[in-house]
N, C-alpha and C. Protein backbone atom coordinates (compact mmCIF):
# COMPACT_ATOMS: atom_id res chain seq x y z
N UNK A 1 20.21 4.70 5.36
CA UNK A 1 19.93 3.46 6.06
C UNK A 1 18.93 2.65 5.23
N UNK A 2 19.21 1.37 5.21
CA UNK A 2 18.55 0.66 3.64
C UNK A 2 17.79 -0.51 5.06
N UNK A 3 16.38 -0.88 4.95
CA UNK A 3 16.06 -1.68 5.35
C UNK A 3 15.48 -2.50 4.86
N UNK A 4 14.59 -3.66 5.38
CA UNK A 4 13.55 -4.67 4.79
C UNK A 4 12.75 -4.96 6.18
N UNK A 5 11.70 -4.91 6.18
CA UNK A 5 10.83 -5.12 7.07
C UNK A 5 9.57 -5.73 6.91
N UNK A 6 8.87 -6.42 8.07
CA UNK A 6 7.40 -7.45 7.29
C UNK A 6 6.61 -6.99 8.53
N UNK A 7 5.01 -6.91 8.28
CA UNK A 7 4.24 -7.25 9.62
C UNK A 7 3.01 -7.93 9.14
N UNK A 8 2.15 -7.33 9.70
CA UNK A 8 0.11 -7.63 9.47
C UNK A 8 -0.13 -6.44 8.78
N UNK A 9 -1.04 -6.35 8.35
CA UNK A 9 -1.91 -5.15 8.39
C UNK A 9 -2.89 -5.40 7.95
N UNK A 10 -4.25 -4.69 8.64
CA UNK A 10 -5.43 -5.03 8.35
C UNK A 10 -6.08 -3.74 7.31
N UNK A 11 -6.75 -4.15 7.02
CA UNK A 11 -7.29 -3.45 5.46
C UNK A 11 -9.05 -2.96 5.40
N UNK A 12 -9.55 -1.66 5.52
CA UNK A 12 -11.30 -2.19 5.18
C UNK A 12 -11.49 -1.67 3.96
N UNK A 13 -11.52 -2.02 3.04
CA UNK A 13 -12.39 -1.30 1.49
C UNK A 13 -13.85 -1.27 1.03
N UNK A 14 -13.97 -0.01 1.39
CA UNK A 14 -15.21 0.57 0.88
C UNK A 14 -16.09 0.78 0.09
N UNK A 15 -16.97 -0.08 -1.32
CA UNK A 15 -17.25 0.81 -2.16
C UNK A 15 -17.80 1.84 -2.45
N UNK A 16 -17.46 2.76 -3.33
CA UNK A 16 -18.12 3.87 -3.73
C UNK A 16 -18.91 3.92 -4.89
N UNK A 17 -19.75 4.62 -4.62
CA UNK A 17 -21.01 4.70 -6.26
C UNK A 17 -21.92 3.46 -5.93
N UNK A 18 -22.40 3.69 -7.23
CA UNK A 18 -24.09 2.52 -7.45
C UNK A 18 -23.48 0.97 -8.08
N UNK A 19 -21.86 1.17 -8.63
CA UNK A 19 -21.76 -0.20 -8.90
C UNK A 19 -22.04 -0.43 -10.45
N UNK A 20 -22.80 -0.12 -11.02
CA UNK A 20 -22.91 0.09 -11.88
C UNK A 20 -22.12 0.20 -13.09
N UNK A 21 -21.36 0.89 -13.11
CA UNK A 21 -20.07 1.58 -13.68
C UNK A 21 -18.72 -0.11 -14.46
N UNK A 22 -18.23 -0.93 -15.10
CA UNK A 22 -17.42 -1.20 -15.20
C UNK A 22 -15.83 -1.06 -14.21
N UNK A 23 -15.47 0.30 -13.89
CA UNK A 23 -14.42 0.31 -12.69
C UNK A 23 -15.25 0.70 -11.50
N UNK A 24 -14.93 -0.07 -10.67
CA UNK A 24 -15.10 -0.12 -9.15
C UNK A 24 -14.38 0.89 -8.73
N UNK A 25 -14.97 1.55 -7.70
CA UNK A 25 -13.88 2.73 -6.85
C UNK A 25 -14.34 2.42 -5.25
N UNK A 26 -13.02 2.42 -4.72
CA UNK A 26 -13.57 1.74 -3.37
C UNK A 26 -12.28 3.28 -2.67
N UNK A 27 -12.44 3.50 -0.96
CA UNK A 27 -11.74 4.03 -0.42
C UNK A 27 -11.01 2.78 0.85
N UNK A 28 -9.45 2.89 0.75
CA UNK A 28 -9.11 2.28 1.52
C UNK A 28 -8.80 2.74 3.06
N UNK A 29 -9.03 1.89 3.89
CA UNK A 29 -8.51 2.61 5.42
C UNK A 29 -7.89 1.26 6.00
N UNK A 30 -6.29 1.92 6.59
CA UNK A 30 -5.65 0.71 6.85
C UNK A 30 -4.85 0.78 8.05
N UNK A 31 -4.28 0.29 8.75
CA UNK A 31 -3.46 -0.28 10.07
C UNK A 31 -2.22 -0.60 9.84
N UNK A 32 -1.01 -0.40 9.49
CA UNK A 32 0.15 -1.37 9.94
C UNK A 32 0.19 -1.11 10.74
N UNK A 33 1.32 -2.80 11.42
CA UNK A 33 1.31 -3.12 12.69
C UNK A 33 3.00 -3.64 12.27
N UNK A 34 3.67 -3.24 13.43
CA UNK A 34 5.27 -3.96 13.31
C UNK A 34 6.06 -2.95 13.33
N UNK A 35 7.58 -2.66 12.52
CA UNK A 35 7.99 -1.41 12.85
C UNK A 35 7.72 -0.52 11.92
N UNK A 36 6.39 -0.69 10.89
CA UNK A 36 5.79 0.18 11.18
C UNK A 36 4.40 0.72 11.18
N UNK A 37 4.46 1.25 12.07
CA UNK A 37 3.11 1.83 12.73
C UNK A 37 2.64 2.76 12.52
N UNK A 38 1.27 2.77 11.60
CA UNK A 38 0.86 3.56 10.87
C UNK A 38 -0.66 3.59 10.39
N UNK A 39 -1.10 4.44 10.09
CA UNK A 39 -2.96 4.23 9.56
C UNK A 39 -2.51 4.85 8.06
N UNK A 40 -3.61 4.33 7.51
CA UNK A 40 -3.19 4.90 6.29
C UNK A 40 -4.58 4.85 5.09
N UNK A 41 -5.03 6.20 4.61
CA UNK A 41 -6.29 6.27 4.24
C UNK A 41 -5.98 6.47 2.73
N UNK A 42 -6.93 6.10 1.96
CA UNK A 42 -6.36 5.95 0.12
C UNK A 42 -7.43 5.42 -0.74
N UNK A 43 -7.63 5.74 -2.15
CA UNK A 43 -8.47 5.60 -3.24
C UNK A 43 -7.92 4.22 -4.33
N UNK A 44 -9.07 3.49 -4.59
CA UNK A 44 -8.64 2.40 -5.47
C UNK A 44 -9.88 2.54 -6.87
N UNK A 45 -9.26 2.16 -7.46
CA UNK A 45 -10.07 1.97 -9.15
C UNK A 45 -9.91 0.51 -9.09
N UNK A 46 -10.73 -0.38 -9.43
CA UNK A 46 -10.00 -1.25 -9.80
C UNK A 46 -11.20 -2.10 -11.36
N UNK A 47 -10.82 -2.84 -12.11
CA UNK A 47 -11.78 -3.22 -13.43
C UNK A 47 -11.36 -4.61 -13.67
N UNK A 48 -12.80 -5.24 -12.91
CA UNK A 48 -12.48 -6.96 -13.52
C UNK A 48 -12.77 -7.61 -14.90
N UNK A 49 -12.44 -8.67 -15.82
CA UNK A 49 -13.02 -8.71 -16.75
C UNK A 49 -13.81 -9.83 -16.89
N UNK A 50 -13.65 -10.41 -17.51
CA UNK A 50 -15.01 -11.26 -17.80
C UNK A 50 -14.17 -12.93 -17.77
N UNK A 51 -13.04 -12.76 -18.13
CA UNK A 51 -12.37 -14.01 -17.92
C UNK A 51 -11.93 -14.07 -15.97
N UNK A 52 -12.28 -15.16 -16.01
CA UNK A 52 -11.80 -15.44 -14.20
C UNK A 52 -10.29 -15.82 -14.11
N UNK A 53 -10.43 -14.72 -12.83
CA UNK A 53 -8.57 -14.41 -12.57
C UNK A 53 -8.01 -13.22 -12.98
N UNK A 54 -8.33 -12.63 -13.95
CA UNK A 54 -8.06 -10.86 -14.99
C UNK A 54 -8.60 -10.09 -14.02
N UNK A 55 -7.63 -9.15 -13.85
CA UNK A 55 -8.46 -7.71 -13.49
C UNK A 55 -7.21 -6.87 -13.44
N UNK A 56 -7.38 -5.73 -12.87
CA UNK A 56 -6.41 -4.45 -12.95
C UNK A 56 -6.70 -3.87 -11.82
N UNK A 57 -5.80 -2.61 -11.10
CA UNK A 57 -6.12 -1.92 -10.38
C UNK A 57 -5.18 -1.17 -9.89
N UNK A 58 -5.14 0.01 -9.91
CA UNK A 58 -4.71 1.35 -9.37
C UNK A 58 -4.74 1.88 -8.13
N UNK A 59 -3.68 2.41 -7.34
CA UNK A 59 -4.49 2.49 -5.94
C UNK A 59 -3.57 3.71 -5.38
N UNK A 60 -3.97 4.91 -4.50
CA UNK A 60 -2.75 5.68 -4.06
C UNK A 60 -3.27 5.87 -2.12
N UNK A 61 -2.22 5.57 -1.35
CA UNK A 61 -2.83 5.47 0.16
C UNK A 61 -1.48 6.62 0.36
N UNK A 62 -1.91 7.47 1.72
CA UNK A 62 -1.10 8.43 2.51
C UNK A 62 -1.25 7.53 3.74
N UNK A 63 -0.23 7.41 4.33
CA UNK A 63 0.53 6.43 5.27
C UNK A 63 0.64 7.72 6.61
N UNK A 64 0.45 7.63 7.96
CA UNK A 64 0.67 8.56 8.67
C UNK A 64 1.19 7.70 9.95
N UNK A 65 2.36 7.67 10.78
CA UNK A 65 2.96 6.89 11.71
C UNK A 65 3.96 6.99 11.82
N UNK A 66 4.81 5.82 12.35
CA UNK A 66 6.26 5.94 12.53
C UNK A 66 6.50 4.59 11.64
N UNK A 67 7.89 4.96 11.53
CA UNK A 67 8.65 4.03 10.51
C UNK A 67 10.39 3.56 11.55
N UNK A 68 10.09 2.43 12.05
CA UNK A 68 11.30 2.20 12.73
C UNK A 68 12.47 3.42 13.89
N UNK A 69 10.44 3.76 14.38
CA UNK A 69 10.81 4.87 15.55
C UNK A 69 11.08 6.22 15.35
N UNK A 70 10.52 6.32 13.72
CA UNK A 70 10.67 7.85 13.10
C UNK A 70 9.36 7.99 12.44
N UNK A 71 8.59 9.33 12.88
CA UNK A 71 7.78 9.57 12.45
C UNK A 71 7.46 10.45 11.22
N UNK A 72 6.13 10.66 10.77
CA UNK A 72 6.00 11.51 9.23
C UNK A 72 5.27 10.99 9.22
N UNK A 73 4.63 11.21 7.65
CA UNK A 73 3.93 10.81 6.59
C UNK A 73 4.35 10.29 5.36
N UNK A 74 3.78 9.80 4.19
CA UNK A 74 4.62 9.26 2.80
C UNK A 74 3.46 8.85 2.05
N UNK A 75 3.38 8.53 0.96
CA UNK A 75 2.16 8.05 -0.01
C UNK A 75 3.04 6.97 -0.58
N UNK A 76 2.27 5.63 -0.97
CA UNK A 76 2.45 4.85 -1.71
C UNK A 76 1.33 4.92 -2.84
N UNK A 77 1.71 4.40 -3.89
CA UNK A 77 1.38 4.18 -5.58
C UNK A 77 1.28 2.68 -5.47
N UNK A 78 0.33 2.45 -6.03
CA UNK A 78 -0.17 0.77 -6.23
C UNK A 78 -0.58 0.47 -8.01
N UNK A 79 -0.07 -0.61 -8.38
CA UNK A 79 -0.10 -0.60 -9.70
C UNK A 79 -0.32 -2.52 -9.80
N UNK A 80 -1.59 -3.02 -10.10
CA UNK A 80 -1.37 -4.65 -10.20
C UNK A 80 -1.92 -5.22 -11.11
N UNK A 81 -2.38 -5.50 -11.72
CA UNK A 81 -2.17 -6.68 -12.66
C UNK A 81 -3.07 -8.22 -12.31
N UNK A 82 -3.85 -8.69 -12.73
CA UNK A 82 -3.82 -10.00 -12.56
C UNK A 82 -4.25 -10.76 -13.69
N UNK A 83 -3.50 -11.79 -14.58
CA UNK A 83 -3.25 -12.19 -15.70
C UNK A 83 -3.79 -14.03 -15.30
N UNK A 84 -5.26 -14.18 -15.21
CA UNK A 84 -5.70 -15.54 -15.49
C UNK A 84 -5.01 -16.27 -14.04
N UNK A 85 -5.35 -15.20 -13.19
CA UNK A 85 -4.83 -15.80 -11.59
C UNK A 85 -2.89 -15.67 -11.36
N UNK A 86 -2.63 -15.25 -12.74
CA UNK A 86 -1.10 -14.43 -12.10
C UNK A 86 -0.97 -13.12 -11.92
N UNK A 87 -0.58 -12.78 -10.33
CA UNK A 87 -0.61 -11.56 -9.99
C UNK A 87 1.02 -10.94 -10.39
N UNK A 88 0.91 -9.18 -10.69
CA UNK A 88 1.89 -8.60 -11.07
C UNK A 88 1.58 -7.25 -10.35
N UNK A 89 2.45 -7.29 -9.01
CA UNK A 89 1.59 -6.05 -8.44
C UNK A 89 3.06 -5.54 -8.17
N UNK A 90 3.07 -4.02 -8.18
CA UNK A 90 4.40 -2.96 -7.80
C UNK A 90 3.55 -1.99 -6.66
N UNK A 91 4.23 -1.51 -6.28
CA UNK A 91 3.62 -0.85 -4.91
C UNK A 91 4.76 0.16 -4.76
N UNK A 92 4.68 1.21 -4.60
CA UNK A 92 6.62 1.78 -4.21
C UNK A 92 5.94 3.52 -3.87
N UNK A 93 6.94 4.00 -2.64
CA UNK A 93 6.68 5.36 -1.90
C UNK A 93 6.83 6.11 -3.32
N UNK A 94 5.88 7.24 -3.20
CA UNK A 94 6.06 8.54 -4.30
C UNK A 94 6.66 9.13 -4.21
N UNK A 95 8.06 9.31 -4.96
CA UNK A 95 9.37 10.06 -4.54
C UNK A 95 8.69 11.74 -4.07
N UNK A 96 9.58 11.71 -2.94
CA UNK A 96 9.85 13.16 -2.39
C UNK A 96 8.11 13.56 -1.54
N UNK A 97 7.48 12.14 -1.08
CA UNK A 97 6.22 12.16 -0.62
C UNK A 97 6.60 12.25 1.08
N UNK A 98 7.84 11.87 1.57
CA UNK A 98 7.82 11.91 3.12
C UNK A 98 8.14 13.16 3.83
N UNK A 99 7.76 13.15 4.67
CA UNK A 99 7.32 14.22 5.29
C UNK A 99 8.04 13.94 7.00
N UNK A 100 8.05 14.92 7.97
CA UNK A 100 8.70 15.22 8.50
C UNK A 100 10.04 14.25 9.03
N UNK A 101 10.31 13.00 10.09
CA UNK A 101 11.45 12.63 10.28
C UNK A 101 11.88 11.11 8.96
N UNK A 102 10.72 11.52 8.05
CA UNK A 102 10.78 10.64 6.72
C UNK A 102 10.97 10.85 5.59
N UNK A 103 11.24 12.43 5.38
CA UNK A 103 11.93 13.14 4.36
C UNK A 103 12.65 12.29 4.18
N UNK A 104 12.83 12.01 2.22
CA UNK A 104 13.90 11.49 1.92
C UNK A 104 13.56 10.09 1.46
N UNK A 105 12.43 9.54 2.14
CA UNK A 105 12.07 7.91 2.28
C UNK A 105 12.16 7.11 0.73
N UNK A 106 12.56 6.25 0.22
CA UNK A 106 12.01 5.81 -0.64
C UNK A 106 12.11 4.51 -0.58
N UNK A 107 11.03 3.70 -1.48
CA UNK A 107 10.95 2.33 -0.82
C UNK A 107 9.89 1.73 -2.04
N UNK A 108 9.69 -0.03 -2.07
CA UNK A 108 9.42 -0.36 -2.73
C UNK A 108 7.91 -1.38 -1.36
N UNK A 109 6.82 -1.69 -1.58
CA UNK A 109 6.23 -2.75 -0.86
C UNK A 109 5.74 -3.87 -1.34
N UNK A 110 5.43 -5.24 -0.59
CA UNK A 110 4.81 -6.06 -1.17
C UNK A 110 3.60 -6.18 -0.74
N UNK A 111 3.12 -6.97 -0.91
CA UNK A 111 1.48 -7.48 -0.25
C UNK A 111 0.97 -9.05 -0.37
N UNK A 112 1.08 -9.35 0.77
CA UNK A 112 1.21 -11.40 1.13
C UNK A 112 -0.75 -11.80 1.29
N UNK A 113 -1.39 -12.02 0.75
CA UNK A 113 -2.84 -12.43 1.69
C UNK A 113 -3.42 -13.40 1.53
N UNK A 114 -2.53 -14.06 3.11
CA UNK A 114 -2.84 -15.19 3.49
C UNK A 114 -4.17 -16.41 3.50
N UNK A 115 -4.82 -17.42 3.78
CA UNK A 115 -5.61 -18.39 3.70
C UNK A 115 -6.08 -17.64 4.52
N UNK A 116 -7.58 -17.55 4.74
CA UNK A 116 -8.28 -16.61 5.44
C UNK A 116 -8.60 -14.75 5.49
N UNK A 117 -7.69 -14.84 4.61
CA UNK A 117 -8.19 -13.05 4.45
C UNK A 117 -6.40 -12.34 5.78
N UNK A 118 -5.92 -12.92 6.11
CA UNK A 118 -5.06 -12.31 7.14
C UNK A 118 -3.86 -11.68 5.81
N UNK A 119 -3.66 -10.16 6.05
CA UNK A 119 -3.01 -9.57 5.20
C UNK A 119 -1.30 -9.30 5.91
N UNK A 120 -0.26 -9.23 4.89
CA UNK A 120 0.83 -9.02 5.28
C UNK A 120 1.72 -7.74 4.41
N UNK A 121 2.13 -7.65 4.88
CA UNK A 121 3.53 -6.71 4.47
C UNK A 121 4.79 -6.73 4.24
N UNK A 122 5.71 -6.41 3.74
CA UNK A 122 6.72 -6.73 3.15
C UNK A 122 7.47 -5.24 2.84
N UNK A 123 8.39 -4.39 3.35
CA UNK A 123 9.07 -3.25 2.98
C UNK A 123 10.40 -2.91 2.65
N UNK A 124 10.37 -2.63 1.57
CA UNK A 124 12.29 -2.42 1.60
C UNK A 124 12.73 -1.28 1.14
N UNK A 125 13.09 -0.55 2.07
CA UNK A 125 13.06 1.48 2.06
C UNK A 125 14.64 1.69 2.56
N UNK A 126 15.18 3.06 1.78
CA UNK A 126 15.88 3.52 2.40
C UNK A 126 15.73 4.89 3.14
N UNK A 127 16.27 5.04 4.22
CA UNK A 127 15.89 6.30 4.70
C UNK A 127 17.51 7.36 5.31
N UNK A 128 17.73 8.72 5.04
CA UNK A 128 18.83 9.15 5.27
C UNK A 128 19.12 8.90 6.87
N UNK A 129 20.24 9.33 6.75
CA UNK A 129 20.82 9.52 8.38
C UNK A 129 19.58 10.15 9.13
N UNK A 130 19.11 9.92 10.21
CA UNK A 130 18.49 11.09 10.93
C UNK A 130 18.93 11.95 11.27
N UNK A 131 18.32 13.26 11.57
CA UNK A 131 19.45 14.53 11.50
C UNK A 131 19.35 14.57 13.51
N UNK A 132 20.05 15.47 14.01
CA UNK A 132 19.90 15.72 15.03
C UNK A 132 19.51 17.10 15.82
C-alpha cells in the first residue's frame, strides 16, 4: 500500500554541551499530528559556517505511534544541506527499522516551516498488506 500524507508537527530542540564546540548537538522531541500519530525522540549534529545561509546537519529520530491506524515504531535518517539559503534536505525511514504492525515500512519525508515557526509534514511510504 503506497501512500502520501501531510500534517503539523511540533518540534522542541534541545541543546547539548557548553556550545563551544563548532557542531552543535541538540536532542529532538517531537509530536505528529494527522494520520500519523506519533512522538518521536532523536539526536541532531548540526555545523553552521561563517557565510549566512550555509550550514549542514545530520539527524536520526525513532518515531513511536500509529501510521494510518497501524501501529509500531520506525527511525528516520535526516541528511540537509543549506547552500547560501538553498535548502537540500532528504529525510527517508531506515530500511528494515519498523517494527510491529509497520514491519516492512519504507518511506521518504519532507519538512515545510511555515511564517511563524508552525512546522509541517509531508510522507510518502509504502507499507505491505496488513496481515491478519
Amino acid at each position: 500500500m503506497s501512500s502520501t500524507i501531510k500534517g503539523p508537527f511540533d518540534v522542541k530542540m534541545t541543546p547539548q554541551g557548553a556550545g563551544t564546540d563548532p557542531v552543535g548537538r541538540f536532542t529532538l522531541d517531537k509530536a505528529y499530528h494527522g494520520d500519523l500519530e506519533a512522538t518521536a525522540l532523536g539526536e541532531m549534529l548540526a555545523f553552521g559556517t561563517a557565510v549566512k545561509g550555509s550550514a549542514g546537519y545530520v539527524a536520526i529520530e525513532k518515531v513511536t505511534g500509529t501510521l494510518a491506524g497501524r501501529s509500531g515504531t520506525f527511525a528516520l535518517q535526516h541528511w540537509g544541506v543549506m547552500d547560501k539559503g538553498t535548502p537540500d534536505l532528504r529525510i527517508m525511514v531506515v530500511p528494515d527499522s519498523g517494527t510491529g504492525e509497520l514491519t516492512g515500512l519504507t518511506g521518504t519525508m519532507t519538512i515545510d516551516i511555515q511564517p511563524g515557526g508552525k512546522h509541517f509534514y509531508g510522507f510518502s511510504y509504502t507499507l505491505p498488506p496488513a496481515t491478519k
